[in-house]
N, C-alpha and C. Protein backbone atom coordinates (compact mmCIF):
# COMPACT_ATOMS: atom_id res chain seq x y z
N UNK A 1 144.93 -122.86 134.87
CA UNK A 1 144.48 -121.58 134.36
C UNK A 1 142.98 -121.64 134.15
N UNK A 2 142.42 -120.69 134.61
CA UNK A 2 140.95 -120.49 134.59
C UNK A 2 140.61 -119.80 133.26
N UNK A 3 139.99 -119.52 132.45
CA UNK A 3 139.51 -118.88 131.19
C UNK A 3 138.02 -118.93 130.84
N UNK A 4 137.49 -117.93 130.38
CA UNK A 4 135.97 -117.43 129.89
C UNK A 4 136.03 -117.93 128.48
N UNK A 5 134.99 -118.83 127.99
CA UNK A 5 134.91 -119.25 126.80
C UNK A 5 133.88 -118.87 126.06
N UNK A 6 134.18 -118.31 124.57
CA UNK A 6 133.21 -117.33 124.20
C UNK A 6 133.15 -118.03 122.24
N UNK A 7 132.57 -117.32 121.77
CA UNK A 7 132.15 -117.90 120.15
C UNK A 7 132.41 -116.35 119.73
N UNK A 8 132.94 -116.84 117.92
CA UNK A 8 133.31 -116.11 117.71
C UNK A 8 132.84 -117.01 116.15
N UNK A 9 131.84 -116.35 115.29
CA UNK A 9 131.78 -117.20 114.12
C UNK A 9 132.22 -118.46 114.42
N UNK A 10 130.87 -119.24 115.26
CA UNK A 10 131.23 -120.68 115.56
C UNK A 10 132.20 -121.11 115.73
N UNK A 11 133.54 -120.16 115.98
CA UNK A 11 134.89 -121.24 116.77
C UNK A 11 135.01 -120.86 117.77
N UNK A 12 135.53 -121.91 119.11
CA UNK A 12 135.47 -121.47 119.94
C UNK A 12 136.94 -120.68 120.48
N UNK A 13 137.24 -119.90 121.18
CA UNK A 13 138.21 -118.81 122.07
C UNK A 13 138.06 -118.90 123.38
N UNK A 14 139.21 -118.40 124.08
CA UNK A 14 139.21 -118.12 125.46
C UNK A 14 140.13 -117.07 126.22
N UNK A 15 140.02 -116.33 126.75
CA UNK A 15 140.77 -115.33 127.49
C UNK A 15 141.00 -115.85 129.17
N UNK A 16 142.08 -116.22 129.57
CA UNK A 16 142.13 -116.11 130.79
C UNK A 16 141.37 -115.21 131.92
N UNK A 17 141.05 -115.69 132.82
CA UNK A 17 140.01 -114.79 133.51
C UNK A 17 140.27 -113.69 133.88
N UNK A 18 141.71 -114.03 134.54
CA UNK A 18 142.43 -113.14 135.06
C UNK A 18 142.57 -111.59 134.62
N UNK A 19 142.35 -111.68 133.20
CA UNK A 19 142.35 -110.42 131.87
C UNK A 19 140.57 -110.04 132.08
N UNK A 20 139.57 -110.67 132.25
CA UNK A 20 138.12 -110.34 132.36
C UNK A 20 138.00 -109.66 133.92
N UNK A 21 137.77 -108.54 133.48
CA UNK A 21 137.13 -107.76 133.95
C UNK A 21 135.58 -107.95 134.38
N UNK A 22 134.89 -107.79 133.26
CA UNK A 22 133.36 -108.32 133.14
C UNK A 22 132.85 -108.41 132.20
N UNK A 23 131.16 -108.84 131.83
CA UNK A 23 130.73 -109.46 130.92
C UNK A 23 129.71 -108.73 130.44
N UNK A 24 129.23 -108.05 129.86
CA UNK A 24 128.30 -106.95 129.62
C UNK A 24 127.24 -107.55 128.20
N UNK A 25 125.98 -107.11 128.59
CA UNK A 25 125.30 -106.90 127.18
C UNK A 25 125.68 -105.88 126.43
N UNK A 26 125.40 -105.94 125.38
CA UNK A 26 125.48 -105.01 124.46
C UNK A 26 124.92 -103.59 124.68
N UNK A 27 125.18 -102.58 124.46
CA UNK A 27 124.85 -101.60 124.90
C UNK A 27 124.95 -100.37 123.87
N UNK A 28 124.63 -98.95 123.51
CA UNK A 28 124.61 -98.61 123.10
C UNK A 28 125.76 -97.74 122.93
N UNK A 29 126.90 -97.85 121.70
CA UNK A 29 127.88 -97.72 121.09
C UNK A 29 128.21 -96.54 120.33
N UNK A 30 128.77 -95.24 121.00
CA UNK A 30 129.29 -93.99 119.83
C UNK A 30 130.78 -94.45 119.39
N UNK A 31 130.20 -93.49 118.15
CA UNK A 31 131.41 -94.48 116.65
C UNK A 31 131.88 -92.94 116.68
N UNK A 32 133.20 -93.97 116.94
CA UNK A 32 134.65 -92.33 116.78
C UNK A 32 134.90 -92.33 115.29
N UNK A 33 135.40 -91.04 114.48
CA UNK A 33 135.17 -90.68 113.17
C UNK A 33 136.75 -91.12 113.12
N UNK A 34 136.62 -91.55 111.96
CA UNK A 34 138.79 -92.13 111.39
C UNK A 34 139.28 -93.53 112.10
N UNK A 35 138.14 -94.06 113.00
CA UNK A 35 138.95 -95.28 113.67
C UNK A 35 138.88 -95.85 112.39
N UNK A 36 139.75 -97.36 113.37
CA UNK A 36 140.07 -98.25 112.58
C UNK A 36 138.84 -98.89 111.86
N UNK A 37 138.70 -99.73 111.48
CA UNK A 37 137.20 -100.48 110.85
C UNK A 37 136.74 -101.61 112.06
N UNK A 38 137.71 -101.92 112.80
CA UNK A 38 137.29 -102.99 113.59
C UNK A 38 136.55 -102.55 114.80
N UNK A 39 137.45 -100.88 114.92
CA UNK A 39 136.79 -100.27 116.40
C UNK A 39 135.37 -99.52 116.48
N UNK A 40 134.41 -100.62 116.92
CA UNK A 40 133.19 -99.90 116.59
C UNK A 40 132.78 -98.78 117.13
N UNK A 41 133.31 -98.40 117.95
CA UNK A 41 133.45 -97.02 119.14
C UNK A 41 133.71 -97.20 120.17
N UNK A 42 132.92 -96.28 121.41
CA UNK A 42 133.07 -96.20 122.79
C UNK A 42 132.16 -96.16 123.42
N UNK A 43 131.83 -96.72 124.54
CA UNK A 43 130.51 -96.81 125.83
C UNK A 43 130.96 -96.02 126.60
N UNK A 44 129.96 -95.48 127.84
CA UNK A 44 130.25 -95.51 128.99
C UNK A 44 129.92 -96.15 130.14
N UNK A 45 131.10 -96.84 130.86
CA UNK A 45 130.64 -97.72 131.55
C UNK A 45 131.31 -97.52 132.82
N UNK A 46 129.61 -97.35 133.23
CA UNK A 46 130.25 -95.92 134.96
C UNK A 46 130.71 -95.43 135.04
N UNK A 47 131.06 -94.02 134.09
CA UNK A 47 131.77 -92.82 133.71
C UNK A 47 133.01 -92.93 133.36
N UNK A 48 133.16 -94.25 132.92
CA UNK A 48 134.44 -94.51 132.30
C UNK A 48 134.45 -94.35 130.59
N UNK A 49 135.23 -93.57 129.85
CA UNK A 49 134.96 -94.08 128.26
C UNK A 49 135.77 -95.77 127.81
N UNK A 50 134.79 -96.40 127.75
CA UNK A 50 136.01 -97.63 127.27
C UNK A 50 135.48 -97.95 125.51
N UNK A 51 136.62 -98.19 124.75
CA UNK A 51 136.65 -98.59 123.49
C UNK A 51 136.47 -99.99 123.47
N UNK A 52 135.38 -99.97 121.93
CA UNK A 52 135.01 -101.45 121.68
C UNK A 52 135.57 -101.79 120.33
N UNK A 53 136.18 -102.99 120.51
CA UNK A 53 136.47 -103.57 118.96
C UNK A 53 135.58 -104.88 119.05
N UNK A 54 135.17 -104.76 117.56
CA UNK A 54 134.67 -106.07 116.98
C UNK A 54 135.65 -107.11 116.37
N UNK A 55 135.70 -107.79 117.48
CA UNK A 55 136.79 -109.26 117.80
C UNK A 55 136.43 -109.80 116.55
N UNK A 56 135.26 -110.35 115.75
CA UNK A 56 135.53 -111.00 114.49
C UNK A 56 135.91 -110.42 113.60
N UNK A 57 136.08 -108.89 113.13
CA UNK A 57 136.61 -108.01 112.38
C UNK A 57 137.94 -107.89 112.50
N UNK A 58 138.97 -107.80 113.89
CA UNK A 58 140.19 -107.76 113.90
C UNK A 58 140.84 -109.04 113.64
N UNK A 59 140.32 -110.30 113.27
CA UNK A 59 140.43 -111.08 113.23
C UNK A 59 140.30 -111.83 111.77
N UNK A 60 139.40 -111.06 110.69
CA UNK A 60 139.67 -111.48 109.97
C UNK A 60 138.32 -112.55 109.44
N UNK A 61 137.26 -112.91 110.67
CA UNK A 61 136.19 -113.78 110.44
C UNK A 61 135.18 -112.79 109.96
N UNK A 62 133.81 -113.57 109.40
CA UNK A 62 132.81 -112.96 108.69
C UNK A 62 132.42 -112.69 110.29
N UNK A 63 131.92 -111.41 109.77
CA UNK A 63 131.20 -110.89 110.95
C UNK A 63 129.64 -111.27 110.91
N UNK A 64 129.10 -111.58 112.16
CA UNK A 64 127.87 -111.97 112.55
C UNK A 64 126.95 -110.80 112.66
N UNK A 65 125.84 -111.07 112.96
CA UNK A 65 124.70 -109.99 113.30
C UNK A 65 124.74 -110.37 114.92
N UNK A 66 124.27 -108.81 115.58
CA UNK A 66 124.30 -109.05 117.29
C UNK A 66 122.76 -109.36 117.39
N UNK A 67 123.22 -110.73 118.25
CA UNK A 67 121.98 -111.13 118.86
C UNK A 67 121.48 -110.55 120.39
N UNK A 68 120.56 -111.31 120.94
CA UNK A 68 119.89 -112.05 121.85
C UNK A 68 121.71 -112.54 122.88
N UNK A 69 122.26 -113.30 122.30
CA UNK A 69 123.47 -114.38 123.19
C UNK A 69 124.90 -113.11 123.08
N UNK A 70 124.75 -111.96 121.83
CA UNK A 70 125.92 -111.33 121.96
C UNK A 70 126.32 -110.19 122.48
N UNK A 71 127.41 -110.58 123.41
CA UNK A 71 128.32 -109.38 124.45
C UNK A 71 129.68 -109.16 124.06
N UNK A 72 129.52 -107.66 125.21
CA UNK A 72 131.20 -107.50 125.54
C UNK A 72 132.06 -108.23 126.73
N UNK A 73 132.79 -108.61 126.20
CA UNK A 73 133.92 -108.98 127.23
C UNK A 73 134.86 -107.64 127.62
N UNK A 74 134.61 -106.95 129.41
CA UNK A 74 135.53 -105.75 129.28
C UNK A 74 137.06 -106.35 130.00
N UNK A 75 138.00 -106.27 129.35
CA UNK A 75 139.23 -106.31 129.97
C UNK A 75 139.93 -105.56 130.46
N UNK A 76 140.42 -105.88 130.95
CA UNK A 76 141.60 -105.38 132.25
C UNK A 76 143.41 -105.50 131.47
N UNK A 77 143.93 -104.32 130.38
CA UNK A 77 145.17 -105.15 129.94
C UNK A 77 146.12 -103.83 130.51
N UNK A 78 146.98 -104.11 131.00
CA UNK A 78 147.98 -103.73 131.78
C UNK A 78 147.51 -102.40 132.47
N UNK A 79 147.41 -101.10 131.90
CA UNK A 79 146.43 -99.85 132.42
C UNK A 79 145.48 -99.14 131.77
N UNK A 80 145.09 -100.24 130.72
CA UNK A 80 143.95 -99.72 129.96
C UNK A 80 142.51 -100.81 130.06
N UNK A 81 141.15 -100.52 129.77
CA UNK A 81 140.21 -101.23 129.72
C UNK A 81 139.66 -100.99 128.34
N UNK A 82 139.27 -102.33 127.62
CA UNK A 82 138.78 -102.44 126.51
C UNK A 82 137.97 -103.36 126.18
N UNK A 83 136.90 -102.99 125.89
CA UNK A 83 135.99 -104.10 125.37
C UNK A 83 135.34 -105.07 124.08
N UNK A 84 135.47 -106.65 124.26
CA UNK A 84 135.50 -107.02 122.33
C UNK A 84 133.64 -107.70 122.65
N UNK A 85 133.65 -107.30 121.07
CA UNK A 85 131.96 -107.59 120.84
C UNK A 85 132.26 -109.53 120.58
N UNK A 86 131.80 -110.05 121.16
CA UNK A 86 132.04 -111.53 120.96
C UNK A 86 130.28 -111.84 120.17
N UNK A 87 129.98 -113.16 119.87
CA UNK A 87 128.99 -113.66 119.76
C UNK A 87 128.11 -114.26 120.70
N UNK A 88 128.76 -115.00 121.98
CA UNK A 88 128.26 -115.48 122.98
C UNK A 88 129.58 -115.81 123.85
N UNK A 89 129.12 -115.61 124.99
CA UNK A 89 129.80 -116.43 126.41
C UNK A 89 129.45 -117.59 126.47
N UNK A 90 130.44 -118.98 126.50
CA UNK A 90 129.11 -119.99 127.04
C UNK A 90 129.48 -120.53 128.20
N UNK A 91 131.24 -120.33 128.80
CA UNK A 91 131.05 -121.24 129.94
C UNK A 91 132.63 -120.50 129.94
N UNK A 92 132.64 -121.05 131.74
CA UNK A 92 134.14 -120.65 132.61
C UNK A 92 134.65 -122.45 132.71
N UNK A 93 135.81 -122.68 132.24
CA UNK A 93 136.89 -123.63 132.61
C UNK A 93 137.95 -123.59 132.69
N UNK A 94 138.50 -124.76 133.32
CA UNK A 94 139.87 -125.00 134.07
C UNK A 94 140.37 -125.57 133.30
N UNK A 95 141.84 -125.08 132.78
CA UNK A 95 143.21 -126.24 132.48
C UNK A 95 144.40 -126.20 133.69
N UNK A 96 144.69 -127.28 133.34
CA UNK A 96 145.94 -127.56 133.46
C UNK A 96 147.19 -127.28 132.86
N UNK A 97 147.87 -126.68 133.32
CA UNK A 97 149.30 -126.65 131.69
C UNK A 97 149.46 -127.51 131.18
N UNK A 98 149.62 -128.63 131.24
CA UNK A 98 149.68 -129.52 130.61
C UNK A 98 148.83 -129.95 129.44
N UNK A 99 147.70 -129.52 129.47
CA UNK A 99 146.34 -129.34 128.79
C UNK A 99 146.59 -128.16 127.65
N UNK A 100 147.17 -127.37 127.90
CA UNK A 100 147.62 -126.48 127.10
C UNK A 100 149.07 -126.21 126.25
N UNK A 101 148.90 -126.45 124.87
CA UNK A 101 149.86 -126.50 124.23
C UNK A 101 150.48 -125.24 123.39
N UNK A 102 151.77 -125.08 123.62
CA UNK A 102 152.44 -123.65 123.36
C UNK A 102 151.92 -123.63 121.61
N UNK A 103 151.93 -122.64 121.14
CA UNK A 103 151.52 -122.30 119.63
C UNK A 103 152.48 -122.93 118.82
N UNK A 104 154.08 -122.88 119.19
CA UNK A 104 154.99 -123.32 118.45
C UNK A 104 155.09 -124.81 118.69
N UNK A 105 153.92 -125.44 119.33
CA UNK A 105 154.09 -126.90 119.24
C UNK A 105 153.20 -127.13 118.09
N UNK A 106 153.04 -126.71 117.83
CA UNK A 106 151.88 -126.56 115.94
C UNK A 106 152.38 -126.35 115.07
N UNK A 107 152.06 -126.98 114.23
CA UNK A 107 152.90 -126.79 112.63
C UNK A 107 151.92 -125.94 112.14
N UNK A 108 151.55 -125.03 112.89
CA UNK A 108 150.37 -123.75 112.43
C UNK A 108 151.26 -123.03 112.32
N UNK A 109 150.75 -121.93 110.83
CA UNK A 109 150.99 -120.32 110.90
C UNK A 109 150.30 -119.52 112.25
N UNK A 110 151.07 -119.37 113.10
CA UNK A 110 151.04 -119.02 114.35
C UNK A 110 150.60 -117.44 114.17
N UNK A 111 149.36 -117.11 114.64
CA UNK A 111 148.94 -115.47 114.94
C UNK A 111 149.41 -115.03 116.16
N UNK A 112 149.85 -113.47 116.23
CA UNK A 112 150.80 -113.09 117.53
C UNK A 112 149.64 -112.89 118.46
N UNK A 113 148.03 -113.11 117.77
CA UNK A 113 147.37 -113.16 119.20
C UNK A 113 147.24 -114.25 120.14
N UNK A 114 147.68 -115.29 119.60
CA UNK A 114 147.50 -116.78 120.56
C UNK A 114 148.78 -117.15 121.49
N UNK A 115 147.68 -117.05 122.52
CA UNK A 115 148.49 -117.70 123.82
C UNK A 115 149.09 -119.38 123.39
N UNK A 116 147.72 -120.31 122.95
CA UNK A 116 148.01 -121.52 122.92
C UNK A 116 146.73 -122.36 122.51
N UNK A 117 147.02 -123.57 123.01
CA UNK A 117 145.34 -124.17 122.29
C UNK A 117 145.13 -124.87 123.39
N UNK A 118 144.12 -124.57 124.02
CA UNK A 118 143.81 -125.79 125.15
C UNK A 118 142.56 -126.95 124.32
N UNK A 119 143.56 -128.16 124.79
CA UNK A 119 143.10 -129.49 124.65
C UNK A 119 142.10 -129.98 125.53
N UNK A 120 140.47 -129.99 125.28
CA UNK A 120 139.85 -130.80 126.05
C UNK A 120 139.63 -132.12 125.34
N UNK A 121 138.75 -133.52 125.79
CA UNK A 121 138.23 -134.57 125.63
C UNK A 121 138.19 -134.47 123.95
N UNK A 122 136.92 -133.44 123.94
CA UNK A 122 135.94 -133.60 122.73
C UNK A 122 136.35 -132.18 122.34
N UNK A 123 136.84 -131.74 122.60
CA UNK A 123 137.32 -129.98 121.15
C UNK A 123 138.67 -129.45 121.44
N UNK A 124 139.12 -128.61 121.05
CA UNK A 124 139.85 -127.58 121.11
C UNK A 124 140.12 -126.10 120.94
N UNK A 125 140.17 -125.26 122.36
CA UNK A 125 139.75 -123.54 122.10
C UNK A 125 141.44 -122.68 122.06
N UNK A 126 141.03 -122.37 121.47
CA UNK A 126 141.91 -121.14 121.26
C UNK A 126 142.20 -120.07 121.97
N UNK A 127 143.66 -120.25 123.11
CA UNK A 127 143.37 -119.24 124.12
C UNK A 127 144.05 -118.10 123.72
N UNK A 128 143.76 -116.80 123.55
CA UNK A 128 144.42 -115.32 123.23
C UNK A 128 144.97 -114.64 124.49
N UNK A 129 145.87 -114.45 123.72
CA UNK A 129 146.73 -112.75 124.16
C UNK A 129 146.27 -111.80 124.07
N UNK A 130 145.48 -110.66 125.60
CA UNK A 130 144.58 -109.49 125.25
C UNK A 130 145.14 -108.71 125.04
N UNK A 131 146.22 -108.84 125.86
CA UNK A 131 147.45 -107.54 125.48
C UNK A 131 147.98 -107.29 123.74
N UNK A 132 147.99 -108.37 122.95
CA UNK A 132 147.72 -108.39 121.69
C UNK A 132 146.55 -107.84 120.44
N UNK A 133 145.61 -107.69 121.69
CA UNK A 133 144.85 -107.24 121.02
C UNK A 133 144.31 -105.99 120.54
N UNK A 134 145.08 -105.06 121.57
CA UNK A 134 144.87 -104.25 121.95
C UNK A 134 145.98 -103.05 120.90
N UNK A 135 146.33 -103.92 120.03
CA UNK A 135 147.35 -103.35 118.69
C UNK A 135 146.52 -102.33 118.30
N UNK A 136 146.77 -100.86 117.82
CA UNK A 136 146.10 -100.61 116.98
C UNK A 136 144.90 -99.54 117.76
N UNK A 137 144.55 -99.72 119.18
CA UNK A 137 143.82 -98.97 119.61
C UNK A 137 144.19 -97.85 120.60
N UNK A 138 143.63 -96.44 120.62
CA UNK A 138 144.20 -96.09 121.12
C UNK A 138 144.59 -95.81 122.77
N UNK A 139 145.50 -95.86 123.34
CA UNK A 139 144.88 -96.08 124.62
C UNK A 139 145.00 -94.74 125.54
N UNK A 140 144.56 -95.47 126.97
CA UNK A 140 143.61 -94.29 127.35
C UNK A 140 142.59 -94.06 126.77
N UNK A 141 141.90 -94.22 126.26
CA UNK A 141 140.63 -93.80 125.57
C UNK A 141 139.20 -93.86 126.36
């Protein structure tokens, strides 16, 4: 499995590629009135409206200030496109399944957004479920 590895309040994450669409700077963001708190609004991106959530907000982490290093990741989840404000991209890698361990092999309180944890050498990232993420927003949008 191929996956985009991104920061998120210094831990690291990963989305299968397959779900990335593309990788965007930051861009300038209208805020829909009554969303949720996480959904910072909507872009347009090539006359498309796509909705943005702030991935450390649905999540529960202190939210960062956008830099210089922070983008959207736009996804591709079943017939909708949505985009999360990450902190940085830093790199594309390869597992193996084997490399990757199911959530319920963890004596973790398991979140319904995790795919699993891929095991490298020297760390361990956290791969998500986009289709999970996507709780809560509305689609089509």
């Amino acid at each position: 499995m191929q996956v985009v590895v991104f920061k998120l309040n210094d831990q690291e994450f990963a989305f299968n590629i397959q779900s990335v669409k593309e990788i965007i700077k930051i861009t300038t963001i209208t805020q829909v009135p009554n969303a949720q708190e996480y959904v910072k609004g909507i872009i347009n991106l090539r006359g498309m409206v796509t909705p943005i959530i702030n991935l450390s907000e649905k999540f529960g982490l202190k939210e960062k200030p956008i830099t210089d290093h922070s983008r959207i990741i736009i996804l591709n989840i079943s017939e909708s496109t949505v985009g999360v404000i990450v902190d940085s991209v830093t790199e594309v890698l390869m597992f193996k399944d084997e490399d990757i361990l199911a959530p319920e092999d963890e004596l973790l309180v398991v979140e319904q957004f995790i795919y699993g944890i891929g095991m490298l050498a020297d760390r361990l990232l956290i791969l998500l479920k986009p289709e999970e993420i996507l709780g809560g927003i509305p689609q089509g949008a």
